[in-house]
Protein backbone atom coordinates (compact mmCIF):
# COMPACT_ATOMS: atom_id res chain seq x y z
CA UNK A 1 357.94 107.26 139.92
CA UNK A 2 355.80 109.25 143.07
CA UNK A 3 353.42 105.93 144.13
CA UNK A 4 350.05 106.72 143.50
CA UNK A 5 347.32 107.09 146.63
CA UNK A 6 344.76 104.98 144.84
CA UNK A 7 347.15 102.01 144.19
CA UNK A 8 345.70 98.93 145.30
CA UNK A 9 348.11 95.93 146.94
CA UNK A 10 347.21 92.66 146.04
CA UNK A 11 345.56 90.37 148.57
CA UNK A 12 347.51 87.95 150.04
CA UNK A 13 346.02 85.14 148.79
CA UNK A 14 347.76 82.65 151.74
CA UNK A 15 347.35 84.64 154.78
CA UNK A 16 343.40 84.82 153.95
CA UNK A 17 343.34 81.08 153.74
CA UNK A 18 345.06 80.86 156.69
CA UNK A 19 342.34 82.40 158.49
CA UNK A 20 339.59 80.63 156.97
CA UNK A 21 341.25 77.22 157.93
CA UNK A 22 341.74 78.34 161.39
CA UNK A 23 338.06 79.79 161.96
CA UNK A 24 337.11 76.62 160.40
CA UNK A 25 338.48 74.39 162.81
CA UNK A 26 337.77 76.67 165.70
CA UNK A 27 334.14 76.43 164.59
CA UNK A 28 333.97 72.26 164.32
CA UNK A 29 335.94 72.58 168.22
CA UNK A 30 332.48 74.67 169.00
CA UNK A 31 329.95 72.51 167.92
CA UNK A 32 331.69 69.52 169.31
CA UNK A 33 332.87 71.01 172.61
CA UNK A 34 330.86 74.28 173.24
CA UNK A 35 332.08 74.30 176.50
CA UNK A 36 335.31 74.78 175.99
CA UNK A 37 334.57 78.08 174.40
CA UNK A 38 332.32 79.01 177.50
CA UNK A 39 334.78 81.59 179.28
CA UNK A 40 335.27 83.11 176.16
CA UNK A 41 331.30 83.42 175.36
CA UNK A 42 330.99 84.76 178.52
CA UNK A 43 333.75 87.42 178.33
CA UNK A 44 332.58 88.75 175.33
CA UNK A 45 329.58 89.41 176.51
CA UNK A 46 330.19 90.76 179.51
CA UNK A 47 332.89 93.34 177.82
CA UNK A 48 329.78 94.17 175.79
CA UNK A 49 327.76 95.54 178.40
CA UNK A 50 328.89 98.82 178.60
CA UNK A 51 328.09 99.27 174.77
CA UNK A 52 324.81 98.37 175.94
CA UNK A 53 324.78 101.16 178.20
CA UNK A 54 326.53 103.52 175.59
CA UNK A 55 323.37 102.95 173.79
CA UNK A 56 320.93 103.81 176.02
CA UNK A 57 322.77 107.16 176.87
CA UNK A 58 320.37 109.26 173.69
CA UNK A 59 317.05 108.11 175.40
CA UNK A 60 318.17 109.45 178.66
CA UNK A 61 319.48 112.82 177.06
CA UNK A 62 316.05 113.31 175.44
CA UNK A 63 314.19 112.21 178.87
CA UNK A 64 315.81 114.72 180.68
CA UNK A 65 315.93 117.40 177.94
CA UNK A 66 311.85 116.82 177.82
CA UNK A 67 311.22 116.73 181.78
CA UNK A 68 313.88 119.58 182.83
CA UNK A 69 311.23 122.26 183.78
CA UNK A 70 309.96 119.69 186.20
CA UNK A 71 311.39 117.62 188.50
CA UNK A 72 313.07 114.29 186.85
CA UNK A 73 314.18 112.19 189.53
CA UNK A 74 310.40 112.52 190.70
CA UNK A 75 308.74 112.22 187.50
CA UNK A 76 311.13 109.42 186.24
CA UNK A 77 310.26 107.03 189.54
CA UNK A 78 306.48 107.31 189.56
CA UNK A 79 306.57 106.39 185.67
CA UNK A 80 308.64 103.20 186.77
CA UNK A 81 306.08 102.28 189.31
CA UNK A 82 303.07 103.44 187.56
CA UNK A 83 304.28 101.13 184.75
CA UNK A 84 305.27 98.28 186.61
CA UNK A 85 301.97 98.56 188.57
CA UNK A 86 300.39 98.11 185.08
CA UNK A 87 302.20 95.27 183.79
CA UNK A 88 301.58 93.32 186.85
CA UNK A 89 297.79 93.86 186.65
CA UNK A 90 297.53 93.57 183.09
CA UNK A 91 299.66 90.17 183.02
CA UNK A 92 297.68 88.86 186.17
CA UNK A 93 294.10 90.05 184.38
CA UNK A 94 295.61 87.70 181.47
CA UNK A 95 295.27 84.71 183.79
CA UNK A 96 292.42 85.25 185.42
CA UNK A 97 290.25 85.41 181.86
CA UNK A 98 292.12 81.97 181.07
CA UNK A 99 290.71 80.49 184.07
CA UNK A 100 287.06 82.11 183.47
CA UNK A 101 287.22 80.47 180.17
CA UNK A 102 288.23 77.25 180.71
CA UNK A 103 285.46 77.16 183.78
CA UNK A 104 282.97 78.08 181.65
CA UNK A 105 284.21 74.88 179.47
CA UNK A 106 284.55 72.71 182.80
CA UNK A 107 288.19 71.60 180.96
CA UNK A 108 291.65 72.25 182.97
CA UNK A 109 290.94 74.18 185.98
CA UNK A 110 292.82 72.12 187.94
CA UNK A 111 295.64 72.69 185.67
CA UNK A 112 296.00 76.12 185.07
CA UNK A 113 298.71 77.99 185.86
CA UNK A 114 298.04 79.94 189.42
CA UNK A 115 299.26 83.61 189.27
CA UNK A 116 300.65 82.85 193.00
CA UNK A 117 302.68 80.19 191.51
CA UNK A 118 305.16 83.17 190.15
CA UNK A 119 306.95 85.84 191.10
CA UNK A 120 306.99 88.93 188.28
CA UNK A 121 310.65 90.29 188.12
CA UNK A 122 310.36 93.58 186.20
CA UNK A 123 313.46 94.01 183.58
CA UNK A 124 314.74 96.32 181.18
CA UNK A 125 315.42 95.39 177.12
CA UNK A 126 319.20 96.97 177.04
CA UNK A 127 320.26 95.43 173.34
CA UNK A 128 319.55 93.00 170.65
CA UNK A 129 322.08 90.64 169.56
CA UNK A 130 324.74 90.89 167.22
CA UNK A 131 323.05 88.51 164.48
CA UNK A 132 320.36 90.15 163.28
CA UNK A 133 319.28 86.61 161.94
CA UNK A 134 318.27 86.23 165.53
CA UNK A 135 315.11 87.01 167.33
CA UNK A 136 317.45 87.61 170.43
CA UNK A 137 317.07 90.15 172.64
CA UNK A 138 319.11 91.32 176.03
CA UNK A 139 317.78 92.10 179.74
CA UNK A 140 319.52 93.63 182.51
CA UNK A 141 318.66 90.81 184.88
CA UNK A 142 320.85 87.73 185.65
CA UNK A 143 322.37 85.30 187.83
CA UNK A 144 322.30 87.82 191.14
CA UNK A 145 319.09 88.64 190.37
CA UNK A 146 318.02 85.28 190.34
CA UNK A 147 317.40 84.39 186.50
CA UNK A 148 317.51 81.19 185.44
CA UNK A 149 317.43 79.50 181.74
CA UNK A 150 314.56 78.25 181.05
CA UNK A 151 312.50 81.14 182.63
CA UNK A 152 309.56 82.89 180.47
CA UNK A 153 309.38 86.74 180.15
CA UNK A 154 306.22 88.45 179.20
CA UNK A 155 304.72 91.99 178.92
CA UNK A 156 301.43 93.13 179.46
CA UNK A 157 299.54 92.42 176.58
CA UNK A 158 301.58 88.36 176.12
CA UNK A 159 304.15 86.21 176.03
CA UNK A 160 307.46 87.53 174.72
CA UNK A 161 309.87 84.29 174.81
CA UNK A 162 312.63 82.14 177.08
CA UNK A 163 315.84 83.39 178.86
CA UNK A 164 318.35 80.64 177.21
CA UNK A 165 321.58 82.35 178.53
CA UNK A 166 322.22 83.82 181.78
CA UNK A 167 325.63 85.86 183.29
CA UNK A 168 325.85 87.43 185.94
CA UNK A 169 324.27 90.77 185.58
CA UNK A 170 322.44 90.53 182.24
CA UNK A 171 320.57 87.67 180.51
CA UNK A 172 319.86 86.96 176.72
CA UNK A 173 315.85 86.30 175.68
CA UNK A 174 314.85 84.41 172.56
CA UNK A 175 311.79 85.81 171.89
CA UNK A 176 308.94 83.29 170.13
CA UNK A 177 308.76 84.90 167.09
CA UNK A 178 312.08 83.47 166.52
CA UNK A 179 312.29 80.34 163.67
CA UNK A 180 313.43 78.04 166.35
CA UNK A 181 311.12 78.66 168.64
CA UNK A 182 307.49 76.98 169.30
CA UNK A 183 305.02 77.55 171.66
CA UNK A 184 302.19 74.89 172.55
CA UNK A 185 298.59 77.00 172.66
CA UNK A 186 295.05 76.19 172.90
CA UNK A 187 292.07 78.11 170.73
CA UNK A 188 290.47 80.49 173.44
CA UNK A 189 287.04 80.11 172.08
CA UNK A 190 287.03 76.05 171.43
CA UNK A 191 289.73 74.82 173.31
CA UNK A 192 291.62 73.67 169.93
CA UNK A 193 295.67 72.81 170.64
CA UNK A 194 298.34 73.66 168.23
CA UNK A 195 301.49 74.80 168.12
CA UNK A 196 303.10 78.30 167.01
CA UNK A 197 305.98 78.85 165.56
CA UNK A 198 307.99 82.04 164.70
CA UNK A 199 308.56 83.19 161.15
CA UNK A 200 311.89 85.16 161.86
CA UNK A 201 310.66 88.16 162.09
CA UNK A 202 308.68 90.48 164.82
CA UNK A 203 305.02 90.65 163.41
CA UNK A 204 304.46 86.80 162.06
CA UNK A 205 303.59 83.63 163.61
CA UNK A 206 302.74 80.50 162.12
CA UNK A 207 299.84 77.98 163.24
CA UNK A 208 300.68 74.80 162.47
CA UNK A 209 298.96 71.08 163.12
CA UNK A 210 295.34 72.36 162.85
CA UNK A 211 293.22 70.21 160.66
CA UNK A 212 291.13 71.48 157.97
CA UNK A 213 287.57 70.39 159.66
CA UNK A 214 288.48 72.23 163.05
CA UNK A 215 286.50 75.39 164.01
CA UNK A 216 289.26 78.02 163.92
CA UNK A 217 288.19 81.50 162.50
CA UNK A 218 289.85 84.82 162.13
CA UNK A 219 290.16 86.75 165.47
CA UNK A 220 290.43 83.70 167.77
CA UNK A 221 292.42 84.65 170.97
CA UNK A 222 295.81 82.28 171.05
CA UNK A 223 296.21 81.07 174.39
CA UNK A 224 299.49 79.08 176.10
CA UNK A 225 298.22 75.73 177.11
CA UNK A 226 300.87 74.75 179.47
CA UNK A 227 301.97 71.36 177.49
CA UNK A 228 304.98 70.01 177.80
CA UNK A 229 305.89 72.63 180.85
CA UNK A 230 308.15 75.12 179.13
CA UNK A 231 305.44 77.58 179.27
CA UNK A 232 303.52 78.19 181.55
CA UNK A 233 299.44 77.99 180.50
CA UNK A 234 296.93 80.96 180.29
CA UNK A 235 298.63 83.38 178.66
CA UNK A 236 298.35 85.68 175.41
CA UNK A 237 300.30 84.26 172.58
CA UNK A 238 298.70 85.81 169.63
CA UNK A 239 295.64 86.37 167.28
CA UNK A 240 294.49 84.78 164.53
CA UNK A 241 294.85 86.95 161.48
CA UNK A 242 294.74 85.13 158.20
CA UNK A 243 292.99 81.28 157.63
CA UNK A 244 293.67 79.57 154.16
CA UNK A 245 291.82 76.14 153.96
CA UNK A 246 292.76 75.47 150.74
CA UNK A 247 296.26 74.36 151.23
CA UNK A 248 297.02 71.24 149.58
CA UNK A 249 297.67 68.82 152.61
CA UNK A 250 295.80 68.08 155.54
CA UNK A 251 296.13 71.39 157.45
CA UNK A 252 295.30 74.76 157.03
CA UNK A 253 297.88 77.94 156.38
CA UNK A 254 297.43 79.66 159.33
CA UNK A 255 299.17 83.32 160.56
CA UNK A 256 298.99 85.05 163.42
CA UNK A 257 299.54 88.33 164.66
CA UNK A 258 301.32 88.26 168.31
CA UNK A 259 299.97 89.21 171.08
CA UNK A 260 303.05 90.50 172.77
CA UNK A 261 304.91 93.94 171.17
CA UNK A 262 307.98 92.93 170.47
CA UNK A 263 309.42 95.96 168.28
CA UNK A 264 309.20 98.43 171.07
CA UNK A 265 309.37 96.71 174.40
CA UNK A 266 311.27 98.79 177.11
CA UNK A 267 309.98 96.92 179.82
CA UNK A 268 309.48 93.20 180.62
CA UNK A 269 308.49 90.63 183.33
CA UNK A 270 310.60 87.78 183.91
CA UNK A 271 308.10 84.83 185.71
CA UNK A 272 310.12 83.24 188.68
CA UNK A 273 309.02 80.39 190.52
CA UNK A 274 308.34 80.90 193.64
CA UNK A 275 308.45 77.11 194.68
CA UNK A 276 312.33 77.18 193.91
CA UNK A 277 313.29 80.24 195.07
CA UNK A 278 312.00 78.88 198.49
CA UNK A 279 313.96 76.19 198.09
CA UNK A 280 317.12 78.06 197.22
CA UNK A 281 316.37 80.24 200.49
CA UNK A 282 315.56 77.45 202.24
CA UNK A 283 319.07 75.54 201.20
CA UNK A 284 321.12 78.87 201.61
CA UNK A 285 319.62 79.30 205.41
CA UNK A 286 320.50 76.02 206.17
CA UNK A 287 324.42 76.57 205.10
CA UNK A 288 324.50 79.71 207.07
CA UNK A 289 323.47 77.84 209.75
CA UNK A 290 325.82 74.86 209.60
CA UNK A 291 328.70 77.91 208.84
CA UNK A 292 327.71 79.18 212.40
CA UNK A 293 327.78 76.33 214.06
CA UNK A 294 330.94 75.57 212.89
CA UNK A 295 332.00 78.42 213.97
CA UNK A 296 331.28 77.55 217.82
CA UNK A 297 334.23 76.95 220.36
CA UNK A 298 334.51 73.36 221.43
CA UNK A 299 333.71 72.79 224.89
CA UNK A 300 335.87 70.23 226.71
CA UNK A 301 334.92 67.52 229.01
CA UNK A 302 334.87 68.80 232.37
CA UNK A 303 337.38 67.84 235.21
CA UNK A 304 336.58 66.85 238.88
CA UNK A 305 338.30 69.55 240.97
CA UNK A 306 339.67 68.87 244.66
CA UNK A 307 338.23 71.59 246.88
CA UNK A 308 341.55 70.96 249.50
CA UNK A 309 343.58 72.55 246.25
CA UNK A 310 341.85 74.68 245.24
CA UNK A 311 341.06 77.15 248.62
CA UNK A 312 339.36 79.57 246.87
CA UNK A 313 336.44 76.93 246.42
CA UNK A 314 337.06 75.68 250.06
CA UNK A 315 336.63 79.54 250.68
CA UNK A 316 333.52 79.89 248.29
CA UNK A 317 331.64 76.40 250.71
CA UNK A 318 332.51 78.32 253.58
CA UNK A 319 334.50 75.33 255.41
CA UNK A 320 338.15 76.07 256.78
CA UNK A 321 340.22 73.71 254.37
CA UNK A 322 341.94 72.58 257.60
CA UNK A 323 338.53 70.98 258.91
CA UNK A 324 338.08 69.41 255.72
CA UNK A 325 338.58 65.79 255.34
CA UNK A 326 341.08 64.30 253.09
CA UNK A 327 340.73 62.54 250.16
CA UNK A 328 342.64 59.42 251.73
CA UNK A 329 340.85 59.83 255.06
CA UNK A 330 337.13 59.51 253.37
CA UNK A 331 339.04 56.29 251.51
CA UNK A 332 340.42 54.78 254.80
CA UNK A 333 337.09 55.10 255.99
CA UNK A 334 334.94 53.77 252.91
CA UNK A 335 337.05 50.92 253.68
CA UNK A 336 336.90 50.29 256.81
């Protein structure tokens, strides 16, 4: 009998529980011991960078099938600058109507975040990652470039999230809109605090905490307040877009529109602070110093030389070592 091509071989019904014990038990090792899985994490990922840069190879095909009748390389370099020009002003003119605000409301001046507090580090979104449950996002700045966890990123128009992994050339972002993530904020207009909190997906934030008797009205600015100093204060979260006071507990149903564009973002600023990269200059100038001192010959005591043997410094006084007196002679005499 000629086997057929649509015949189907049964599953084997022990080698697929096999594998589901086995990922089983390499997943409790993970969440008990994630860093034993480190090297691994950070393998993967970096053998995943050039399918990050596979990806971006369409975009540059259609940037320099648009700009061949001029000249790229020209056009391509003032667009980078022009555009990182922007964001800088655009993310500093944030601040600076935070602080005009809060003057006006004599609260917090003192406590505002000070736009020479940071340095902007302009990056470029390269991927997302691979679970698309994930509000996860990946930047071609890390470790050498002197990202560290913890650090906010933001565009021009807000705030976009929190680098929570770092390698050494690229860095992952959880953006807020993210279900785990929560951003303290204060009302622009009354000075109200809440907190935000993603709703999974890239257009929807959640206000939560915010009584039903405070003033809070659709089209209030969302502003980060600084609390708790993850974030920090005075810039664009979002904007109020939908109030429901009739929810049954205490608080209001409150969503938000974000401030920051997080569906296409080629661009970003990564706020570094400038306080500890002196610090880490400061340390690594200090090693290079010890290094080169180190590094210096050792100079030895120094011995008493006898000008009678050595004649070429009888020769350098000028005295005839003959004329000279002797050691013993100048003794004989002392003791005399």
């Amino acid at each position: 009998m000629i086997p057929s091509i649509f015949a189907r071989q049964p599953l084997s019904i022990r080698k697929t529980a096999a594998v589901l014990i086995v990922a089983m038990i390499l997943m409790w090792f993970d969440s008990k011991n994630p860093e034993w899985f480190n090297p691994i994490r950070s393998t993967s990922h970096a053998a995943m960078q050039p399918i990050y840069e596979l990806s971006l190879l369409p975009s540059y095909a259609a940037h320099w099938s648009s700009g061949r009748m001029e000249s790229k390389e020209s056009l391509r370099r003032e667009n980078v600058q022009l555009k990182s020009e922007l964001i800088h002003a655009r993310a500093k003119l944030q601040q600076q109507d935070y602080i005009l605000a809060q003057n006006a409301r004599l609260q917090g001046i003192l406590s505002t975040t000070r736009p020479e507090q940071y340095d902007l580090t302009l990056a470029q979104v390269i991927g997302t990652d691979t679970n698309p449950l994930k509000q996860i996002v990946v930047l071609n700045k890390g470790v050498q470039d002197g990202v560290k966890v913890g650090q906010t990123v933001i565009d021009e128009k807000g705030i976009l999230g929190q680098v929570i992994n770092v390698y050494p050339n690229t860095s992952r972002l959880l953006l807020i809109t993210d279900e785990l993530q929560s951003v303290a904020v204060t009302v622009k207009r009354t000075g109200q605090r809440a907190i935000i909190t993603g709703e999974g997906t890239p257009a929807d934030l959640r206000l939560n905490y915010v009584f039903k008797t405070s003033d809070v009205r659709v089209g209030d600015e969302l502003v980060s307040s600084g609390l708790g100093g993850r974030i920090p204060a005075g810039y664009a979260v979002g904007r109020i877009r939908y109030v429901d006071p009739d929810q049954g507990d205490n608080f209001m149903h409150i969503e938000v529109t974000p401030a920051a564009n997080f569906n296409d973002n080629s661009y970003v600023l990564i706020l570094q602070d400038k306080t500890s990269k002196n610090a880490q200059r400061q340390a690594m100038l200090e090693a290079t110093e010890a290094a080169a001192l180190d590094e210096l010959p050792v100079v030895g005591a120094l011995q008493p030389v006898d000008s009678l043997d050595n004649p070429a410094l009888a020769n350098a006084t000028g005295a005839d070592p003959a004329t000279l007196p002797s050691t013993q002679d100048a003794s004989a005499q002392s003791s005399r």
